[in-house]
PDB file of N, CA and C in Angstrom:
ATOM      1  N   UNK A   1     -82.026  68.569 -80.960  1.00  0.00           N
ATOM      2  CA  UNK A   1     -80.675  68.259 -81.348  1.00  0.00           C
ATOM      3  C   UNK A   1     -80.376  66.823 -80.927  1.00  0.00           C
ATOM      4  N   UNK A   2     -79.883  66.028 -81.837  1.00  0.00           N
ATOM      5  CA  UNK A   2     -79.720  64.153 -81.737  1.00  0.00           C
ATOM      6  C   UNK A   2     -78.231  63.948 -81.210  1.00  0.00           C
ATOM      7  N   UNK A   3     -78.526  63.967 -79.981  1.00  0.00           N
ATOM      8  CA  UNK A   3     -77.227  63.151 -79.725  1.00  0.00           C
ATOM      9  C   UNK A   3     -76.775  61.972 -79.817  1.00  0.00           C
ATOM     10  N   UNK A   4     -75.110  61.487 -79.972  1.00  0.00           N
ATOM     11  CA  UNK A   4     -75.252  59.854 -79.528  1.00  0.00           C
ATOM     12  C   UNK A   4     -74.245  59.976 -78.492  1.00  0.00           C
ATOM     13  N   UNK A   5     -73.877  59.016 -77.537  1.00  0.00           N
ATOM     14  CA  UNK A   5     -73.031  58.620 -76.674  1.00  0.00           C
ATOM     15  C   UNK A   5     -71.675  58.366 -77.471  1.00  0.00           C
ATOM     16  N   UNK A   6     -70.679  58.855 -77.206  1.00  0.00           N
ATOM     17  CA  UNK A   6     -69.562  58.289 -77.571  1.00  0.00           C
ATOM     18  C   UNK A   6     -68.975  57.256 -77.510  1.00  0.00           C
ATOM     19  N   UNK A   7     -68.242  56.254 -78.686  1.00  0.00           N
ATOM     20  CA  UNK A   7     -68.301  54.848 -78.739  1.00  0.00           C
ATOM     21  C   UNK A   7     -66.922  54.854 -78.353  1.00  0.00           C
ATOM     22  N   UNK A   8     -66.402  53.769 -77.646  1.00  0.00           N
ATOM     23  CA  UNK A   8     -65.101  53.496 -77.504  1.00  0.00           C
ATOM     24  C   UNK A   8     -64.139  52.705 -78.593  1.00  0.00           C
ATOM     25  N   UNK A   9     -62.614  52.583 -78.335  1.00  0.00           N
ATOM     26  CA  UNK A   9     -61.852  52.248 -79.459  1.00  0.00           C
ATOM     27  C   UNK A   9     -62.435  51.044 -79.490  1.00  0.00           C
ATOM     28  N   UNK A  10     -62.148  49.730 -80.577  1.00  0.00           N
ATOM     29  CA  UNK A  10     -62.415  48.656 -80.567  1.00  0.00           C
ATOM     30  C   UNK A  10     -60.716  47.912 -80.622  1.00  0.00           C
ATOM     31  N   UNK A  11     -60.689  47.057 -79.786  1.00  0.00           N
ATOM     32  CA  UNK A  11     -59.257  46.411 -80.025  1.00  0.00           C
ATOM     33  C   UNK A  11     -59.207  45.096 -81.117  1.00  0.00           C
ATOM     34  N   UNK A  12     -60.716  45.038 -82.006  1.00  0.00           N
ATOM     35  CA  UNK A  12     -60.394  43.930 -83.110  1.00  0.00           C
ATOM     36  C   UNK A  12     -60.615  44.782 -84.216  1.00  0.00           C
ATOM     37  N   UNK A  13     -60.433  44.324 -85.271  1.00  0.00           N
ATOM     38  CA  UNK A  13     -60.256  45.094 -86.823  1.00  0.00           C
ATOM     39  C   UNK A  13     -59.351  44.977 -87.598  1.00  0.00           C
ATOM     40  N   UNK A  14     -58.615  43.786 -86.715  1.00  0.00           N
ATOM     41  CA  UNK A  14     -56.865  43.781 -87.565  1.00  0.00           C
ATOM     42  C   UNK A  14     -57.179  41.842 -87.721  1.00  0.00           C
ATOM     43  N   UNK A  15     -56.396  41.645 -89.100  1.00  0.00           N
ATOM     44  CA  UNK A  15     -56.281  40.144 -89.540  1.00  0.00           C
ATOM     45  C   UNK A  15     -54.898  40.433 -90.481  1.00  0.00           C
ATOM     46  N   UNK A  16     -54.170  38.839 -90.705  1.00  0.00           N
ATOM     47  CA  UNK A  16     -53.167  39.213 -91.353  1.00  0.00           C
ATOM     48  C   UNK A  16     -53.603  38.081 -92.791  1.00  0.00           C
ATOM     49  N   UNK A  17     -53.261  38.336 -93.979  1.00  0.00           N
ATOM     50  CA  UNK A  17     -54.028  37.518 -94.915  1.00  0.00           C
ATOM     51  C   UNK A  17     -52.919  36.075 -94.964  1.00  0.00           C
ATOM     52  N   UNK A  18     -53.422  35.057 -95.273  1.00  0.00           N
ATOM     53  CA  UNK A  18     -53.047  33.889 -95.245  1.00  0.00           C
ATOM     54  C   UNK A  18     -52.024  33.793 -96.346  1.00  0.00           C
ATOM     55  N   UNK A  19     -50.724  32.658 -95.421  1.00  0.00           N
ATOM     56  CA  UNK A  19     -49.775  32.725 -96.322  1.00  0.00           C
ATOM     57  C   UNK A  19     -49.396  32.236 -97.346  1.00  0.00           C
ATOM     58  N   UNK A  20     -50.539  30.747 -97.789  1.00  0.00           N
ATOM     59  CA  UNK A  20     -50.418  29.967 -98.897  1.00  0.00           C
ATOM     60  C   UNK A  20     -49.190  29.329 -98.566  1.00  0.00           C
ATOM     61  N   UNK A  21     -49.418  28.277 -97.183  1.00  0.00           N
ATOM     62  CA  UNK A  21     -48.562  27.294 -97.348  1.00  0.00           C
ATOM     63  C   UNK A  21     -48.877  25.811 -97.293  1.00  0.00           C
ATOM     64  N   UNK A  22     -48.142  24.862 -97.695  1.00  0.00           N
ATOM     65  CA  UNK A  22     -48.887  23.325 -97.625  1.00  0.00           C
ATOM     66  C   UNK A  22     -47.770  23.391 -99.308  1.00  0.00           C
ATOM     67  N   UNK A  23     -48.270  21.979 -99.349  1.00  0.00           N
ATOM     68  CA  UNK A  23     -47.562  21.252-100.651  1.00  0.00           C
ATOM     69  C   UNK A  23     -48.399  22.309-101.808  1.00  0.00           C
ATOM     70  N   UNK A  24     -47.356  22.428-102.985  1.00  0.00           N
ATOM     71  CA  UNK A  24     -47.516  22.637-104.065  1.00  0.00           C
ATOM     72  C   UNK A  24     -47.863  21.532-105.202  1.00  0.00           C
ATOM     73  N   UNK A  25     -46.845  20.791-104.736  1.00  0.00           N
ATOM     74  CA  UNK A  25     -46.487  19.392-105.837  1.00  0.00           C
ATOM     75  C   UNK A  25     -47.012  18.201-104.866  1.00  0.00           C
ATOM     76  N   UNK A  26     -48.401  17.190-105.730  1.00  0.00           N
ATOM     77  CA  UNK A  26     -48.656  16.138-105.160  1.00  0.00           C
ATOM     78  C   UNK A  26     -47.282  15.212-105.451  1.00  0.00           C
ATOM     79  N   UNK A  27     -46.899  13.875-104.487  1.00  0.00           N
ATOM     80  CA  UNK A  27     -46.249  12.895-104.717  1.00  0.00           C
ATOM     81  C   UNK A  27     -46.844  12.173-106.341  1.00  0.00           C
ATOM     82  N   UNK A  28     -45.723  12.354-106.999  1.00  0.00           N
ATOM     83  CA  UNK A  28     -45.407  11.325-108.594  1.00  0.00           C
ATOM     84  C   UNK A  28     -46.147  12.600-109.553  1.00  0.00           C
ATOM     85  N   UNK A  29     -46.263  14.073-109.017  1.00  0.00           N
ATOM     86  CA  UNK A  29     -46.591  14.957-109.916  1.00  0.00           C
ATOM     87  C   UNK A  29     -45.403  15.194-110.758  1.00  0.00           C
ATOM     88  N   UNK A  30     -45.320  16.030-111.579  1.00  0.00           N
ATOM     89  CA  UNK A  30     -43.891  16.379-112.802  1.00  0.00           C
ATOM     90  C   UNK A  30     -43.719  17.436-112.059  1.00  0.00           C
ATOM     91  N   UNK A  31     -42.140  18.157-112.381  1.00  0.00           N
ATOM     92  CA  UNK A  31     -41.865  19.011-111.757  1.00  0.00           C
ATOM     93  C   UNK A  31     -40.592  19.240-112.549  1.00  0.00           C
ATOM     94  N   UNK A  32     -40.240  20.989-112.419  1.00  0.00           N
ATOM     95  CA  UNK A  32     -39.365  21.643-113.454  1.00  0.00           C
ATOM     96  C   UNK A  32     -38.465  22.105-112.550  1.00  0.00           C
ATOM     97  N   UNK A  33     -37.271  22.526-112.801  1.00  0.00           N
ATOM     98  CA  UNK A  33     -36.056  23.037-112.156  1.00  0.00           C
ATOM     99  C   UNK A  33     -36.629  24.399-111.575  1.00  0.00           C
ATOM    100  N   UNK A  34     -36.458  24.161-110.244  1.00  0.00           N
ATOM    101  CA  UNK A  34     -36.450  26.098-109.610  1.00  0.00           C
ATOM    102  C   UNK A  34     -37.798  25.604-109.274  1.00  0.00           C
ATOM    103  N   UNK A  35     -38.881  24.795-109.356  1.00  0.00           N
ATOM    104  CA  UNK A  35     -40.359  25.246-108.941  1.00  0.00           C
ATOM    105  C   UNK A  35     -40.135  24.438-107.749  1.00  0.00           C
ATOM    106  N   UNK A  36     -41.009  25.389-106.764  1.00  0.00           N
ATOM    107  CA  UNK A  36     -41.444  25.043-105.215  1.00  0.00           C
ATOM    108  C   UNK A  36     -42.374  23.652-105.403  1.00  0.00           C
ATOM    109  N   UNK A  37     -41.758  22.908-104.455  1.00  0.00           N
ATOM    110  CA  UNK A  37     -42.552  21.650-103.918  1.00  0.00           C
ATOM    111  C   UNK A  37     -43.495  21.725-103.155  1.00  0.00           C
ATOM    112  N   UNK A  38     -42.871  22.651-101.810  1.00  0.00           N
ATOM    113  CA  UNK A  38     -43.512  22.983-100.508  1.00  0.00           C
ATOM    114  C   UNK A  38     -43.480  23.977 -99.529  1.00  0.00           C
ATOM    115  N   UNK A  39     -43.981  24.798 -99.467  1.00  0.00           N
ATOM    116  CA  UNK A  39     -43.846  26.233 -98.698  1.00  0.00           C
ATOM    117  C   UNK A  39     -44.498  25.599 -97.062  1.00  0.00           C
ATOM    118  N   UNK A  40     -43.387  25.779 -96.388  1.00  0.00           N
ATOM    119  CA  UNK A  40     -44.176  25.447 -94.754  1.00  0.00           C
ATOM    120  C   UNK A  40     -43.227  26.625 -93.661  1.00  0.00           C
ATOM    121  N   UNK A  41     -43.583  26.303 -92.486  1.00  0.00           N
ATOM    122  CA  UNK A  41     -42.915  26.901 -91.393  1.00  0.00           C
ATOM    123  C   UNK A  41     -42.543  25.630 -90.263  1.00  0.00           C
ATOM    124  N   UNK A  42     -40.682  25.660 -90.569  1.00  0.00           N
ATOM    125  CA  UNK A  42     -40.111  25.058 -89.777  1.00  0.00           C
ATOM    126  C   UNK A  42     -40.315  23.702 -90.486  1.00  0.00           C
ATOM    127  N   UNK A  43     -39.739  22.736 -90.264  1.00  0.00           N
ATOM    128  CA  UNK A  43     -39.234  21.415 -91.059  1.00  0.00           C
ATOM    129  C   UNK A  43     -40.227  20.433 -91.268  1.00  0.00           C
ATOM    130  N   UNK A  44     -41.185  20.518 -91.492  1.00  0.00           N
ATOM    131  CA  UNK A  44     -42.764  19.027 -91.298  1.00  0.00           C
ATOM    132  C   UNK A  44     -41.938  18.425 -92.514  1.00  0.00           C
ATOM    133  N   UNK A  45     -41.262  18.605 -93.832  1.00  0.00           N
ATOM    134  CA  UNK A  45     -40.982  18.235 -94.910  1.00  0.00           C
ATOM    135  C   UNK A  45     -39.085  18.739 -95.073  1.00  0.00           C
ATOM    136  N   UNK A  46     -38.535  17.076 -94.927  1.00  0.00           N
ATOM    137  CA  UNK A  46     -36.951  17.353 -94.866  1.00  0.00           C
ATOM    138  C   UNK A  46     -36.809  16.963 -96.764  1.00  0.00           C
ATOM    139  N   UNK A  47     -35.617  17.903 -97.070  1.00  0.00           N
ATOM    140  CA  UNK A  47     -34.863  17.684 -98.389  1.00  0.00           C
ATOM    141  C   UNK A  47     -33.819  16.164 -98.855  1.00  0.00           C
ATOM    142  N   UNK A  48     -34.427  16.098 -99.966  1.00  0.00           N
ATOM    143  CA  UNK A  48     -32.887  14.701-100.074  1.00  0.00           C
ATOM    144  C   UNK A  48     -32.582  14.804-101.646  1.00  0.00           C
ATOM    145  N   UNK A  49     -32.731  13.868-102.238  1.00  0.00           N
ATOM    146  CA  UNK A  49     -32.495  13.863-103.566  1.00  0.00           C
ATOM    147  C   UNK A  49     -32.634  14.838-104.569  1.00  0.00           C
ATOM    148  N   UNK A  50     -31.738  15.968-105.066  1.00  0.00           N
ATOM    149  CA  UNK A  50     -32.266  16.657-105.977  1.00  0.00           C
ATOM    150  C   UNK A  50     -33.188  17.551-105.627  1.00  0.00           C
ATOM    151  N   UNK A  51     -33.402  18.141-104.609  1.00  0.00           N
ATOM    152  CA  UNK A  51     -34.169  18.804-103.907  1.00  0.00           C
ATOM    153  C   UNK A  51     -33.201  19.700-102.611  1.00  0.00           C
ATOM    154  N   UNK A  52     -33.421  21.193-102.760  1.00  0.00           N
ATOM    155  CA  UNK A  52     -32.848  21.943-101.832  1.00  0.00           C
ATOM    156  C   UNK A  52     -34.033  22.720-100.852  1.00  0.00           C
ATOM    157  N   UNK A  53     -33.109  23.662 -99.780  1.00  0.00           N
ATOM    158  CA  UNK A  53     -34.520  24.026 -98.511  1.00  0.00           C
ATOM    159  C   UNK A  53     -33.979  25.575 -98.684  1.00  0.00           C
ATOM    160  N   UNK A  54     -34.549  26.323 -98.804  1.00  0.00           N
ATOM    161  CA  UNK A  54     -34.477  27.922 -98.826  1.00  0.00           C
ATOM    162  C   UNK A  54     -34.573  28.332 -97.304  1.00  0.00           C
ATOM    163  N   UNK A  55     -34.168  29.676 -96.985  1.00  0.00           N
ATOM    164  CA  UNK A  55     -33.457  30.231 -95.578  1.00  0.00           C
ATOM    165  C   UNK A  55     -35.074  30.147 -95.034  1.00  0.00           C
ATOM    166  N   UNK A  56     -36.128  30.082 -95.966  1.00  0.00           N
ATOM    167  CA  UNK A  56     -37.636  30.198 -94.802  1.00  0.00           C
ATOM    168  C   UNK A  56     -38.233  28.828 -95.221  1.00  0.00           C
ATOM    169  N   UNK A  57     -37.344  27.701 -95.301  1.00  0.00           N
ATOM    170  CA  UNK A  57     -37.680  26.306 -95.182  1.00  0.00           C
ATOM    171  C   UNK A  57     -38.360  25.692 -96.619  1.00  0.00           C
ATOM    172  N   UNK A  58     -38.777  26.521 -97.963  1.00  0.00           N
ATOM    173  CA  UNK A  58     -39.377  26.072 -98.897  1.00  0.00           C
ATOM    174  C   UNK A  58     -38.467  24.960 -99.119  1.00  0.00           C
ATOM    175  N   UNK A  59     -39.074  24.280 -99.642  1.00  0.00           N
ATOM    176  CA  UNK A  59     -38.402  23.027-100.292  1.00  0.00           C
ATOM    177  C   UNK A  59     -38.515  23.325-102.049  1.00  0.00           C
ATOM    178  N   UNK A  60     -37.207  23.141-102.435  1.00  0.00           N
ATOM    179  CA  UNK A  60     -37.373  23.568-104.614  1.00  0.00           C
ATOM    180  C   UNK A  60     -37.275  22.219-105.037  1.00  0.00           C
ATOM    181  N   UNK A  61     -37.550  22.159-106.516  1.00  0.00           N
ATOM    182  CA  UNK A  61     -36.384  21.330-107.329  1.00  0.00           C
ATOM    183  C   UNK A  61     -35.493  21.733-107.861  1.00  0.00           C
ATOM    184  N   UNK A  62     -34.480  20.973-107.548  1.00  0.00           N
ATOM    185  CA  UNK A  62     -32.883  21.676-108.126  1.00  0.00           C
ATOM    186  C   UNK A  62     -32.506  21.155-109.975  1.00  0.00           C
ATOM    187  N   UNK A  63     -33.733  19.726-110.437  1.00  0.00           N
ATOM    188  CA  UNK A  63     -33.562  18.972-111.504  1.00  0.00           C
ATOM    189  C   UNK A  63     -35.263  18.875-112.234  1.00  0.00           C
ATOM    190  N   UNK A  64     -35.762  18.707-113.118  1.00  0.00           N
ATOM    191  CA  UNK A  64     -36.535  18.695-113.758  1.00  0.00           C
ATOM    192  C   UNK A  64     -36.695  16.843-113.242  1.00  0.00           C
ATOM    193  N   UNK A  65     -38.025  16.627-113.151  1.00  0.00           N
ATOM    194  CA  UNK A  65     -38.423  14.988-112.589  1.00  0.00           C
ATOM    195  C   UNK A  65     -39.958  14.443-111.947  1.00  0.00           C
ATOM    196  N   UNK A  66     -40.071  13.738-111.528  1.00  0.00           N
ATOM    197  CA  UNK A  66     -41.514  13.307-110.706  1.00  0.00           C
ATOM    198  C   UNK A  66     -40.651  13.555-109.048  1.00  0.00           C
ATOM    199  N   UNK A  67     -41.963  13.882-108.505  1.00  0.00           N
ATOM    200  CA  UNK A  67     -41.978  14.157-106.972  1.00  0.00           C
ATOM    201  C   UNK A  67     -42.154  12.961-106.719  1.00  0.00           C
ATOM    202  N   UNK A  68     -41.057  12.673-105.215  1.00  0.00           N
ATOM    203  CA  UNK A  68     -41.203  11.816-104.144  1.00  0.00           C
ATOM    204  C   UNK A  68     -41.280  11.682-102.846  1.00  0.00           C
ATOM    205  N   UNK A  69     -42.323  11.821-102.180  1.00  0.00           N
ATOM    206  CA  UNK A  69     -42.092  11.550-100.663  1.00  0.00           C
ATOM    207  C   UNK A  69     -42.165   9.642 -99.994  1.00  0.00           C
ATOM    208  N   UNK A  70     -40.716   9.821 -99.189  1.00  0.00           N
ATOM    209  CA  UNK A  70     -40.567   8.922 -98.278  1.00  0.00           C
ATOM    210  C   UNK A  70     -40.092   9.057 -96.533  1.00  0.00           C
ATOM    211  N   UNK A  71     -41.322   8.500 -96.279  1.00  0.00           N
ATOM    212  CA  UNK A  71     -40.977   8.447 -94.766  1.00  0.00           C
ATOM    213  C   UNK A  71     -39.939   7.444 -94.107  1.00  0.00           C
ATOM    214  N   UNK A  72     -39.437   7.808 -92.813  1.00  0.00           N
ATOM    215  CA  UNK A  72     -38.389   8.109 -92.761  1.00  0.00           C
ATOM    216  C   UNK A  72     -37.833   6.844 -91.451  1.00  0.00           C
ATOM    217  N   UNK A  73     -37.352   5.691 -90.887  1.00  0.00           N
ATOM    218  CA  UNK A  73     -37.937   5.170 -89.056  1.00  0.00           C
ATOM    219  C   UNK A  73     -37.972   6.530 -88.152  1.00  0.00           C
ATOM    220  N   UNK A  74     -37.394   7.635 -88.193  1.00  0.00           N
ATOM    221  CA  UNK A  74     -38.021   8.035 -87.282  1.00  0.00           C
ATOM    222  C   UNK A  74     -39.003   9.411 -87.745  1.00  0.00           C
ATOM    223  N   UNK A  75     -39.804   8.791 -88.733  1.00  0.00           N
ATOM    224  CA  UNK A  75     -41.180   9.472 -88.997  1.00  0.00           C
ATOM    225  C   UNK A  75     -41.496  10.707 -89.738  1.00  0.00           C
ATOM    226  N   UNK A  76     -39.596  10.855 -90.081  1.00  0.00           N
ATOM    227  CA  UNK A  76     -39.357  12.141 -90.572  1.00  0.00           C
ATOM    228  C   UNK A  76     -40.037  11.906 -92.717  1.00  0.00           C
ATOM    229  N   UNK A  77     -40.305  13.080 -92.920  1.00  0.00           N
ATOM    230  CA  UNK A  77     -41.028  12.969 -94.358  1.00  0.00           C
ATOM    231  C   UNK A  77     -40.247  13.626 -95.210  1.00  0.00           C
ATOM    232  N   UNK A  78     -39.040  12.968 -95.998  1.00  0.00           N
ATOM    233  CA  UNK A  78     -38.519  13.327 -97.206  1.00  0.00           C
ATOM    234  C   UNK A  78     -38.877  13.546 -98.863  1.00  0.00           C
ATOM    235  N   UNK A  79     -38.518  14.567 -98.808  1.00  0.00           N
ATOM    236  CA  UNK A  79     -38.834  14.785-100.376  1.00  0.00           C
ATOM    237  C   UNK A  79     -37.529  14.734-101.764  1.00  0.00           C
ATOM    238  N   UNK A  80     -37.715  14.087-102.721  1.00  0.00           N
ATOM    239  CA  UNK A  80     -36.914  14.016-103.286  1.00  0.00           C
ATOM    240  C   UNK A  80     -37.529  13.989-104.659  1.00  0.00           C
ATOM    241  N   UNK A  81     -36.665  14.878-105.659  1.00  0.00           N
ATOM    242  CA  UNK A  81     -37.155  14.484-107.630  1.00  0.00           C
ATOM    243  C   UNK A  81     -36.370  13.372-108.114  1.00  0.00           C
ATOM    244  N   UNK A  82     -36.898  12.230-109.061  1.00  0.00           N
ATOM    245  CA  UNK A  82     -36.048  11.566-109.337  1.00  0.00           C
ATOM    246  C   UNK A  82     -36.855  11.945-111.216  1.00  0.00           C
ATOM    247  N   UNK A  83     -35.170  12.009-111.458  1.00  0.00           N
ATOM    248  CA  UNK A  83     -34.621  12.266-113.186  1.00  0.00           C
ATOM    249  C   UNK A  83     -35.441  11.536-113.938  1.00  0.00           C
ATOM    250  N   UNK A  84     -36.282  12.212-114.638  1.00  0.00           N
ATOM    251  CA  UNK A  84     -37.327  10.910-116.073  1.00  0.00           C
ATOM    252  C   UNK A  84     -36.460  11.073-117.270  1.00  0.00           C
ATOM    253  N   UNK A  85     -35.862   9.844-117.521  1.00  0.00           N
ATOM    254  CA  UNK A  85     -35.023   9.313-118.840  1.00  0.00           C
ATOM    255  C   UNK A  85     -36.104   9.545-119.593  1.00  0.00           C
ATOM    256  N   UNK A  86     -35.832  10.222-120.574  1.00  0.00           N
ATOM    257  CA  UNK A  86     -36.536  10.817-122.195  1.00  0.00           C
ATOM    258  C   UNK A  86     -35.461  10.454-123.146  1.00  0.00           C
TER     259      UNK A  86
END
């Protein structure tokens, strides 16, 4: 009769899957009303022009335009759409 020794619990086996965050939209890409710029955690990327921040920090476009980032004197990285005359 084959015995085995009894194995103990293991405390690894758990992962949580990745959240897909970082820029969406390169700087001077096109961009449509309502689409995400930038999904992050906590502020690396502040809002300005035509551009709003959702309650878990995404950054949208509020206007159809080309993406802009400008930094900031104190280092801060703004994003803004500016309007393409058609």
């Amino acid at each position: 009769m084959a015995h085995h020794k009894a194995g103990g619990s293991t405390k690894n086996g758990r992962d949580s899957a990745g959240r897909r965050l970082g820029l969406k939209v390169c700087g001077s890409g096109y961009i449509t009303k309502g689409a995400i710029i930038v999904r992050q955690r906590g502020t690396r990327y502040y809002p300005k022009h035509n551009v709003d921040m959702g309650k878990d920090h995404t950054i949208f476009a509020l206007e159809d335009g080309i993406v802009v980032f400008k930094k900031s004197k104190n280092n801060r990285v703004f994003v803004s759409v500016d309007k393409v005359n058609s």
